[in-house]
C-alpha atoms as a PDB file:
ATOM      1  CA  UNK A   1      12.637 -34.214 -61.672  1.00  0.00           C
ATOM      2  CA  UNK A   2       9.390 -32.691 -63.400  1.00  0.00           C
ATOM      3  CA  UNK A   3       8.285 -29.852 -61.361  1.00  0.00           C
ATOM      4  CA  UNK A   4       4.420 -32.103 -61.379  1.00  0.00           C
ATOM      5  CA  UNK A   5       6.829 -34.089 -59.013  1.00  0.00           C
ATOM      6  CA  UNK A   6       8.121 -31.512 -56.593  1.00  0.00           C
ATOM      7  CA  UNK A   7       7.263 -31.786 -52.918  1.00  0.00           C
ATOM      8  CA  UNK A   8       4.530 -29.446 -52.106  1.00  0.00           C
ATOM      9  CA  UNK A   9       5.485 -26.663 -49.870  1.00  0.00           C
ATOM     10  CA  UNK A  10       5.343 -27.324 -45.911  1.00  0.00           C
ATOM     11  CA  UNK A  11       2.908 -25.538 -43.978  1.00  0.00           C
ATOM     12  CA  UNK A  12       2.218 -26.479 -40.220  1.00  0.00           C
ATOM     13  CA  UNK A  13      -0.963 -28.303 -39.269  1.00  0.00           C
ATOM     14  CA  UNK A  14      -1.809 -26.453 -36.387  1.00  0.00           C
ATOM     15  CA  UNK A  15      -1.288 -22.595 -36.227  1.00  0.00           C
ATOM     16  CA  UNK A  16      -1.931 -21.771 -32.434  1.00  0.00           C
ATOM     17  CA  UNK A  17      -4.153 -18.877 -31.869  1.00  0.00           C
ATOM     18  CA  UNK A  18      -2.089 -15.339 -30.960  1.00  0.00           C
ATOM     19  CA  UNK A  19      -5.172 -14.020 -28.825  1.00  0.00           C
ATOM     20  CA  UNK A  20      -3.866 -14.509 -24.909  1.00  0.00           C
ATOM     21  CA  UNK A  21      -6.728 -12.614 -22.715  1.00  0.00           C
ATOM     22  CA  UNK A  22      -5.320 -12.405 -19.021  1.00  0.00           C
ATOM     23  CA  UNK A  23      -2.013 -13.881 -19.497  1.00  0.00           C
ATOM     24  CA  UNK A  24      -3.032 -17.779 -20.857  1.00  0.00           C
ATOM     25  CA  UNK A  25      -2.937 -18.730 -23.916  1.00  0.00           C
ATOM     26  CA  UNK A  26      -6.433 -18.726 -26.003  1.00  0.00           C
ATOM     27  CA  UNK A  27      -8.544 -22.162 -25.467  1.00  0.00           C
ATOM     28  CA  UNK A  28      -8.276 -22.797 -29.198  1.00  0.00           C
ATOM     29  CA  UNK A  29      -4.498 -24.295 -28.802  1.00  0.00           C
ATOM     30  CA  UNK A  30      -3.941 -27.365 -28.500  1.00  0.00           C
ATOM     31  CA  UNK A  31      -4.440 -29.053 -24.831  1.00  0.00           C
ATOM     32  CA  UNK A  32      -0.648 -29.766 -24.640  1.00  0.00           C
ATOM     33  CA  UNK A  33       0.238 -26.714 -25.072  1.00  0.00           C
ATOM     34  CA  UNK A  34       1.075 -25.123 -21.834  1.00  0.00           C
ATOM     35  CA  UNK A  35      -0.078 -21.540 -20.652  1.00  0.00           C
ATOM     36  CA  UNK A  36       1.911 -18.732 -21.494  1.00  0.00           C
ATOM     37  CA  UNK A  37       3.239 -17.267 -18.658  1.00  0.00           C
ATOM     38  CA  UNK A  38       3.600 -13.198 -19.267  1.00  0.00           C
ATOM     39  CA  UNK A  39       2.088 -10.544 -17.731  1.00  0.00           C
ATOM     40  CA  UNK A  40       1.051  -7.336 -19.212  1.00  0.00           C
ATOM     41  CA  UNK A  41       2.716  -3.715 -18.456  1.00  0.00           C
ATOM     42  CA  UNK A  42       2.134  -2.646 -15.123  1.00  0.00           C
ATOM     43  CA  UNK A  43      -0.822  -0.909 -14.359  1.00  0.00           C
ATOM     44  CA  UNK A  44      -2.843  -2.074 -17.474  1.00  0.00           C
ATOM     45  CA  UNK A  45      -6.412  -1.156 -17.352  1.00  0.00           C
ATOM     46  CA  UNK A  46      -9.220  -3.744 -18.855  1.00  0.00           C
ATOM     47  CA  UNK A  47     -12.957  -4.224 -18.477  1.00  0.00           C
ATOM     48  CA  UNK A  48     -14.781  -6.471 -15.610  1.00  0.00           C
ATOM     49  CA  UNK A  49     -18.282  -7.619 -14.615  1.00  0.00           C
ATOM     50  CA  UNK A  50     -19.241  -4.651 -12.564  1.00  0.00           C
ATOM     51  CA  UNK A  51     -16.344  -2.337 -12.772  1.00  0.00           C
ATOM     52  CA  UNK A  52     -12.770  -1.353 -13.856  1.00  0.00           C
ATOM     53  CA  UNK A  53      -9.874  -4.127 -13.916  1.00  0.00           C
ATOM     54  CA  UNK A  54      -6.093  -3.395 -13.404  1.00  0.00           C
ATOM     55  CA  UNK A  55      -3.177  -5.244 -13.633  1.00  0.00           C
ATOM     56  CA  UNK A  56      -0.299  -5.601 -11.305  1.00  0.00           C
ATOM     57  CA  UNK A  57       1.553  -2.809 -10.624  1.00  0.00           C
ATOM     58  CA  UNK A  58       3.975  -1.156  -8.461  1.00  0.00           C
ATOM     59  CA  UNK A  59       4.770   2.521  -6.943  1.00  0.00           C
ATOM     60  CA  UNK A  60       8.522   3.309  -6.293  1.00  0.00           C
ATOM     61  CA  UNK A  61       9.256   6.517  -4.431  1.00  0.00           C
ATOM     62  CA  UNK A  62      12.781   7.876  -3.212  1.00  0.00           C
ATOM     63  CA  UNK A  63      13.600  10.674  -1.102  1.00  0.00           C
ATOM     64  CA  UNK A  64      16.678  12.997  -0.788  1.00  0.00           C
ATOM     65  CA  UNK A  65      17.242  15.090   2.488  1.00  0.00           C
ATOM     66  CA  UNK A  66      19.771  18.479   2.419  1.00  0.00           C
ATOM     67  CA  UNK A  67      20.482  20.026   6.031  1.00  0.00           C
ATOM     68  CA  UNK A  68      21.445  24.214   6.230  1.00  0.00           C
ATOM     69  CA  UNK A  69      22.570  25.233   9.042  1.00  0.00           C
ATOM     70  CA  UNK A  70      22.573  29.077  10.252  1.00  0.00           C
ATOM     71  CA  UNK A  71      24.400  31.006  12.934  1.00  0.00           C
ATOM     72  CA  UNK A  72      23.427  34.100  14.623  1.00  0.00           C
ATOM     73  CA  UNK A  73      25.352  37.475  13.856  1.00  0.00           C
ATOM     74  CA  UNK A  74      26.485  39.345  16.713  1.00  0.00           C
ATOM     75  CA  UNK A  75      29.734  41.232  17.258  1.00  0.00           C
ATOM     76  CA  UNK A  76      28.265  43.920  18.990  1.00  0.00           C
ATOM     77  CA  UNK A  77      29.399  46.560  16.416  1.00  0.00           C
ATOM     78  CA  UNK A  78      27.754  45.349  13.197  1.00  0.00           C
ATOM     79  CA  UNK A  79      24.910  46.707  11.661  1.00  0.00           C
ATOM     80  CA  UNK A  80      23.512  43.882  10.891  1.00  0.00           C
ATOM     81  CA  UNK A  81      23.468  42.085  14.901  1.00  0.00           C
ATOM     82  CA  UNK A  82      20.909  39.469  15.032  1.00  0.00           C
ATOM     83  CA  UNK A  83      20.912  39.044  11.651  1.00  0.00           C
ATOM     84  CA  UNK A  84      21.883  34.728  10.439  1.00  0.00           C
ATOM     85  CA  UNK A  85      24.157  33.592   7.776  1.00  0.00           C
ATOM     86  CA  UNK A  86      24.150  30.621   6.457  1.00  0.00           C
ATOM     87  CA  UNK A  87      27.699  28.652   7.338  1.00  0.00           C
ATOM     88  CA  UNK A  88      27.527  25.380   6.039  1.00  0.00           C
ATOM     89  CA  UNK A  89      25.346  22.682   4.093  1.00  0.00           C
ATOM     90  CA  UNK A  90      25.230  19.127   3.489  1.00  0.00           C
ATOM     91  CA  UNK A  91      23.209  15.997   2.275  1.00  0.00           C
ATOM     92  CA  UNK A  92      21.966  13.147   4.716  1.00  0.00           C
ATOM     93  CA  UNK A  93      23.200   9.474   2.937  1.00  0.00           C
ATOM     94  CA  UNK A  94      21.426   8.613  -0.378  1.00  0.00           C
ATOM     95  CA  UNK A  95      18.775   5.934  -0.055  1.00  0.00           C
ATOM     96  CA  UNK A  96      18.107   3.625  -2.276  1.00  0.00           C
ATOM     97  CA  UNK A  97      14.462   3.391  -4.266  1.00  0.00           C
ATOM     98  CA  UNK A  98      11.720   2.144  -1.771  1.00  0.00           C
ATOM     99  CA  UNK A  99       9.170   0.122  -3.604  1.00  0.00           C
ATOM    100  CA  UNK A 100       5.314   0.043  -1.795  1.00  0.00           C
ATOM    101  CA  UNK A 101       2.515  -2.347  -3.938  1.00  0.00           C
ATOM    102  CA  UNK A 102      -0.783  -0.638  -4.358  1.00  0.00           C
ATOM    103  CA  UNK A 103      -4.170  -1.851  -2.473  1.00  0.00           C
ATOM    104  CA  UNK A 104      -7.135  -1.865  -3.983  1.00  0.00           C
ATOM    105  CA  UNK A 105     -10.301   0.607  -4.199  1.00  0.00           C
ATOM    106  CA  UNK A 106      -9.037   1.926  -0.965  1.00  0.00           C
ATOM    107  CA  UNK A 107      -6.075   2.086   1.548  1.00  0.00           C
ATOM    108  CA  UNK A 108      -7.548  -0.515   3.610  1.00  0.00           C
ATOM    109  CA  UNK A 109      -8.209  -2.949   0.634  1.00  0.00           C
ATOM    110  CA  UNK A 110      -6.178  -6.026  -0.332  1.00  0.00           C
ATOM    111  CA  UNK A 111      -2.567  -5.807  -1.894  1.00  0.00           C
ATOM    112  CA  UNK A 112      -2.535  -6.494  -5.830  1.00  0.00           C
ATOM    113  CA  UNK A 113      -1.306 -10.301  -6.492  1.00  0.00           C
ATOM    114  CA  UNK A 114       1.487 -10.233  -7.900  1.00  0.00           C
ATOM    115  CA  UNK A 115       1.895 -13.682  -8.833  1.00  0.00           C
ATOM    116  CA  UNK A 116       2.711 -15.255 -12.379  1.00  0.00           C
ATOM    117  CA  UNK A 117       0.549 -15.315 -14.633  1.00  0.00           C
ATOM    118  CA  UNK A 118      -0.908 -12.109 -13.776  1.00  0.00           C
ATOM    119  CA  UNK A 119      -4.646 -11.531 -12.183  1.00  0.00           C
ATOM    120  CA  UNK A 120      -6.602  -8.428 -12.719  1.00  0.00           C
ATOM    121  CA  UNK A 121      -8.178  -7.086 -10.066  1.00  0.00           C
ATOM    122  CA  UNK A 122     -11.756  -5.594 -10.409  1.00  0.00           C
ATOM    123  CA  UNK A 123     -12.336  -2.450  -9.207  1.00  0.00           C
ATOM    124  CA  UNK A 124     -15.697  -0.924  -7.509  1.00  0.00           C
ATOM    125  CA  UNK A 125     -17.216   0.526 -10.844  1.00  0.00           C
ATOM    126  CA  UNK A 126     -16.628   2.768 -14.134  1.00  0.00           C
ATOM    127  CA  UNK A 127     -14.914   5.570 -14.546  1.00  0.00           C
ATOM    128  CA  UNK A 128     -11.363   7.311 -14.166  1.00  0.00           C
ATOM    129  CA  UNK A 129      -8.917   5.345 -12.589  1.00  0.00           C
ATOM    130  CA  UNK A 130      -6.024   6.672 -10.256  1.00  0.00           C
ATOM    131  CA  UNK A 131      -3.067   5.766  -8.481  1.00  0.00           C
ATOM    132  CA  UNK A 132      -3.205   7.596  -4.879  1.00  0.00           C
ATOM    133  CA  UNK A 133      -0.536   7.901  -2.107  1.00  0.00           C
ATOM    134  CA  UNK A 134      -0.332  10.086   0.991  1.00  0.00           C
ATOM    135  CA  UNK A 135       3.281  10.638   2.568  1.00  0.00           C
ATOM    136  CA  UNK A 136       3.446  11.531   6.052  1.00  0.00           C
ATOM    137  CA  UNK A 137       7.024  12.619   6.955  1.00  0.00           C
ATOM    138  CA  UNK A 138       7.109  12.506  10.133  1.00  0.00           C
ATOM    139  CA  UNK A 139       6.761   8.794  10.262  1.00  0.00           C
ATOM    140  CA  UNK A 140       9.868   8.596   8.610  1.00  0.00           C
ATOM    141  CA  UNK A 141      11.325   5.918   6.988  1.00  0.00           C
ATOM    142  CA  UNK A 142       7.926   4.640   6.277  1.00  0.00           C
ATOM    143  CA  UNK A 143       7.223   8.173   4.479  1.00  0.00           C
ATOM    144  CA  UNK A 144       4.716   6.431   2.152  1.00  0.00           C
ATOM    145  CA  UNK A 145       2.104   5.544   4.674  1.00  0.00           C
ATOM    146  CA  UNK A 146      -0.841   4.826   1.892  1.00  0.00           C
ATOM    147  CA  UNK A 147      -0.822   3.713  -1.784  1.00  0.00           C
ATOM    148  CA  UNK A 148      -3.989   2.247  -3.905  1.00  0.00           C
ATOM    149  CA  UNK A 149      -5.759   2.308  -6.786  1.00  0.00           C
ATOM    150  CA  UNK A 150      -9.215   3.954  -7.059  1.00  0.00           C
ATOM    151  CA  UNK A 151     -12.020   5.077  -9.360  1.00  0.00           C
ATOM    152  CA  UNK A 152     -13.046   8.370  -9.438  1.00  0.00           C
ATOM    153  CA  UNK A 153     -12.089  11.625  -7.157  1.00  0.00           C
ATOM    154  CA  UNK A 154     -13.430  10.141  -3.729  1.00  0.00           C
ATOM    155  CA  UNK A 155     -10.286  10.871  -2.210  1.00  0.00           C
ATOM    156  CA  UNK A 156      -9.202  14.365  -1.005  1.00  0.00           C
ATOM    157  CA  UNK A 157      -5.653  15.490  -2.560  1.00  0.00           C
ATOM    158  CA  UNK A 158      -3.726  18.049  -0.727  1.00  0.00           C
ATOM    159  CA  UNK A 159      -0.295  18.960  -1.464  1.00  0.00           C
ATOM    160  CA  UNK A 160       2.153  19.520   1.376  1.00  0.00           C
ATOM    161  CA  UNK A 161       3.018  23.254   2.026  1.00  0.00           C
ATOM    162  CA  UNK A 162       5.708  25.063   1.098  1.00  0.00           C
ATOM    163  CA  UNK A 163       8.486  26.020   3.227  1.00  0.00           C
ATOM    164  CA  UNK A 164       8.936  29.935   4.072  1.00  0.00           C
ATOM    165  CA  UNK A 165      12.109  31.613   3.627  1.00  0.00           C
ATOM    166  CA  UNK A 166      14.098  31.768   7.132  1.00  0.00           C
ATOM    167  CA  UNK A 167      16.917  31.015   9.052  1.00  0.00           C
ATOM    168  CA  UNK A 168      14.873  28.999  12.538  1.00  0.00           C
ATOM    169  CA  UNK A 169      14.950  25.345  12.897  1.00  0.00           C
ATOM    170  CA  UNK A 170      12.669  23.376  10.842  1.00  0.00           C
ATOM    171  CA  UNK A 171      12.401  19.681  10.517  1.00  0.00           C
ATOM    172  CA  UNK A 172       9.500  18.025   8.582  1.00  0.00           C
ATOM    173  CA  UNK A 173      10.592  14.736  10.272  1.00  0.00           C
ATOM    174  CA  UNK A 174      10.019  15.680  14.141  1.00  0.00           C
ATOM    175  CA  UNK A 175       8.064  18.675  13.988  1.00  0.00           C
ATOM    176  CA  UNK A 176      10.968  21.457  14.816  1.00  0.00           C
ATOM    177  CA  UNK A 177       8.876  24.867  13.180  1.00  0.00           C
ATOM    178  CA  UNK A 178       6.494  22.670  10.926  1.00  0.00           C
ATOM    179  CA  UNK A 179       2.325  23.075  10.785  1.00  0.00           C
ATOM    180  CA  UNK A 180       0.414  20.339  10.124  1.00  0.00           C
ATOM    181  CA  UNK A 181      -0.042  20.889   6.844  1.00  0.00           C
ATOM    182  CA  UNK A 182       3.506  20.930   6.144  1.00  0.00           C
ATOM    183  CA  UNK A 183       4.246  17.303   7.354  1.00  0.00           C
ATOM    184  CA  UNK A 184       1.865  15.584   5.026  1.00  0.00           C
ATOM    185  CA  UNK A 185       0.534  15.345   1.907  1.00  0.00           C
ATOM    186  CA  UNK A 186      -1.411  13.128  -0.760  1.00  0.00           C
ATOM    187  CA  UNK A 187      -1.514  12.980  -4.071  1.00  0.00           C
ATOM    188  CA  UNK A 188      -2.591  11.187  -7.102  1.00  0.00           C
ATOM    189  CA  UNK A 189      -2.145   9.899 -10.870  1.00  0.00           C
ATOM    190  CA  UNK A 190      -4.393   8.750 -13.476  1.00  0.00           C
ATOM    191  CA  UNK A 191      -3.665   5.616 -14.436  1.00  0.00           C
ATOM    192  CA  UNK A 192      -6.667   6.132 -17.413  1.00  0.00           C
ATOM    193  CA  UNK A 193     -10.225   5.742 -17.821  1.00  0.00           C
ATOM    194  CA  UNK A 194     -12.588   2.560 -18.342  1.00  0.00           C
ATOM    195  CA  UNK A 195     -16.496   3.494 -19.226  1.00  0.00           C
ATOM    196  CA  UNK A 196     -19.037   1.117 -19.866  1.00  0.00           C
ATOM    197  CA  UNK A 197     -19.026   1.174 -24.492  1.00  0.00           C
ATOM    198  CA  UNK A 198     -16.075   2.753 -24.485  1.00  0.00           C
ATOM    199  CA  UNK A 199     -12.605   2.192 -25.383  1.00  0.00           C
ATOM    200  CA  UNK A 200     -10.166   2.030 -22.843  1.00  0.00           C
ATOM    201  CA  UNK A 201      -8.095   4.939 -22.272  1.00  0.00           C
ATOM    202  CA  UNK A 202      -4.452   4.139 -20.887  1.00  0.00           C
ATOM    203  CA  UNK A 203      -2.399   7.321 -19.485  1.00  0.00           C
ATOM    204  CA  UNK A 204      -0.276   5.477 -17.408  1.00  0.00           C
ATOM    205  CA  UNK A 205       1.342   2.380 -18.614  1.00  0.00           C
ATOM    206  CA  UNK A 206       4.303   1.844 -16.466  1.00  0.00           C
ATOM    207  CA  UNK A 207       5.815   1.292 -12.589  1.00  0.00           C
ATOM    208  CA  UNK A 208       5.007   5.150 -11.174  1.00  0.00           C
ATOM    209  CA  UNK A 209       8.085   6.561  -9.833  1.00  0.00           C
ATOM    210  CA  UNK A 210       7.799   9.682  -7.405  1.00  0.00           C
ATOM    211  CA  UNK A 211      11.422  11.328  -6.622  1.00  0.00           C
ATOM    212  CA  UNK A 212      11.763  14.411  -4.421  1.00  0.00           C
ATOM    213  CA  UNK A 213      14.185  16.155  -1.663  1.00  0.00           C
ATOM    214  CA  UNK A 214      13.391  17.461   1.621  1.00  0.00           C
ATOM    215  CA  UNK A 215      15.332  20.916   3.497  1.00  0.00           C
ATOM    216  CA  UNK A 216      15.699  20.508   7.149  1.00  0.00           C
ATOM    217  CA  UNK A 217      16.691  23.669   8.326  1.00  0.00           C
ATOM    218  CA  UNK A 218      18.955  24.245  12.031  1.00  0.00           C
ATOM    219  CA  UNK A 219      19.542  27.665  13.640  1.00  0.00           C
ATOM    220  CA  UNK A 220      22.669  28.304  16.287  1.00  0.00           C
ATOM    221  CA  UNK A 221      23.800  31.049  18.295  1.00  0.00           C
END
């Protein structure tokens, strides 16, 4: 065979379009062609009509709790009477993650949709956007009490207080030696930014995990 007479090379008709905005596939495929069902990493941050748009996302939290407990020294001939020691230590069960899905522009707003193919859901406006939880231990197991997604600072962030060193009872989860301050706490993490002729600025582009431990603290005679 000549090579005049070779079969021309295949190439396909129809090369569908690679853009997918908002999880479908672009309107220049062909009708047939189903939408393509994905959904974008959590969190993702995109432009809207009047404001910021993020994606589906999810905040994950677990807790770990260690218990002291302290006895009182007093044998009547040593120096240090009244004085506590600490005589043993151990670890409440290990819980497993808990997961809590974000609201919107505020803790009363509605829960992000979750459903395939992913919606964005517009925010109130331009700016920085943050994740925001507040933790209030004493309402224990629901420790996470508040989780959404707002722009800018309007929220106040205060970080639960330390604990002093001692030996007297103290429990974060019924109030045993605890302030106020020391049984709550919120916090916050910037997701990114979205301004009006600007690119978008992605910080956070996963599931936000928050780990910590708790001390609860007894005192005996």
């Amino acid at each position: 065979m000549r090579n005049d007479e070779l079969a021309p090379p295949h190439f396909p008709e129809d090369t569908p379009d690679t853009r997918f905005p908002e999880g479908h596939v672009h309107g220049a495929n062909k009708t047939a062609e189903p939408p393509l069902q994905h959904r974008p990493h959590p969190f993702a941050l995109s432009y809207g009509e009047n404001g910021a748009k993020v994606a589906y996302g999810q905040f994950t939290w677990h807790m770990a709790v260690i218990d002291f407990y302290f006895t009182t020294i007093d044998d009547g001939d040593s120096p240090f009477d009244g004085d506590h020691r600490m005589e043993r230590a151990g670890q409440d069960a290990i819980d497993g993650v808990n997961v809590k899905i974000p609201t919107i522009d505020s803790s009363t707003g509605d829960l992000m949709d979750r459903n395939m193919p992913n919606v964005y859901h517009e925010l109130d406006g331009y700016g920085d956007v943050y994740l925001v939880w507040r933790m209030v231990f004493n309402e224990e197991p629901n420790v996470v009490t508040q989780c959404y997604v707002e722009v800018g600072t309007g929220t106040t962030i205060t970080d639960a207080a330390g604990v002093t060193v001692d030996a007297t009872t103290y429990n974060r989860f019924d109030g045993s030696g605890t302030s106020s301050a020391e049984e709550e706490g919120t916090y916050r993490i910037k997701l990114g930014s979205v301004t009006e002729d600007a690119l978008v600025t992605q910080d956070i582009s996963s599931d936000v995990h928050w780990s910590f431990f708790l001390m609860e603290r007894a005192l005996g005679e």
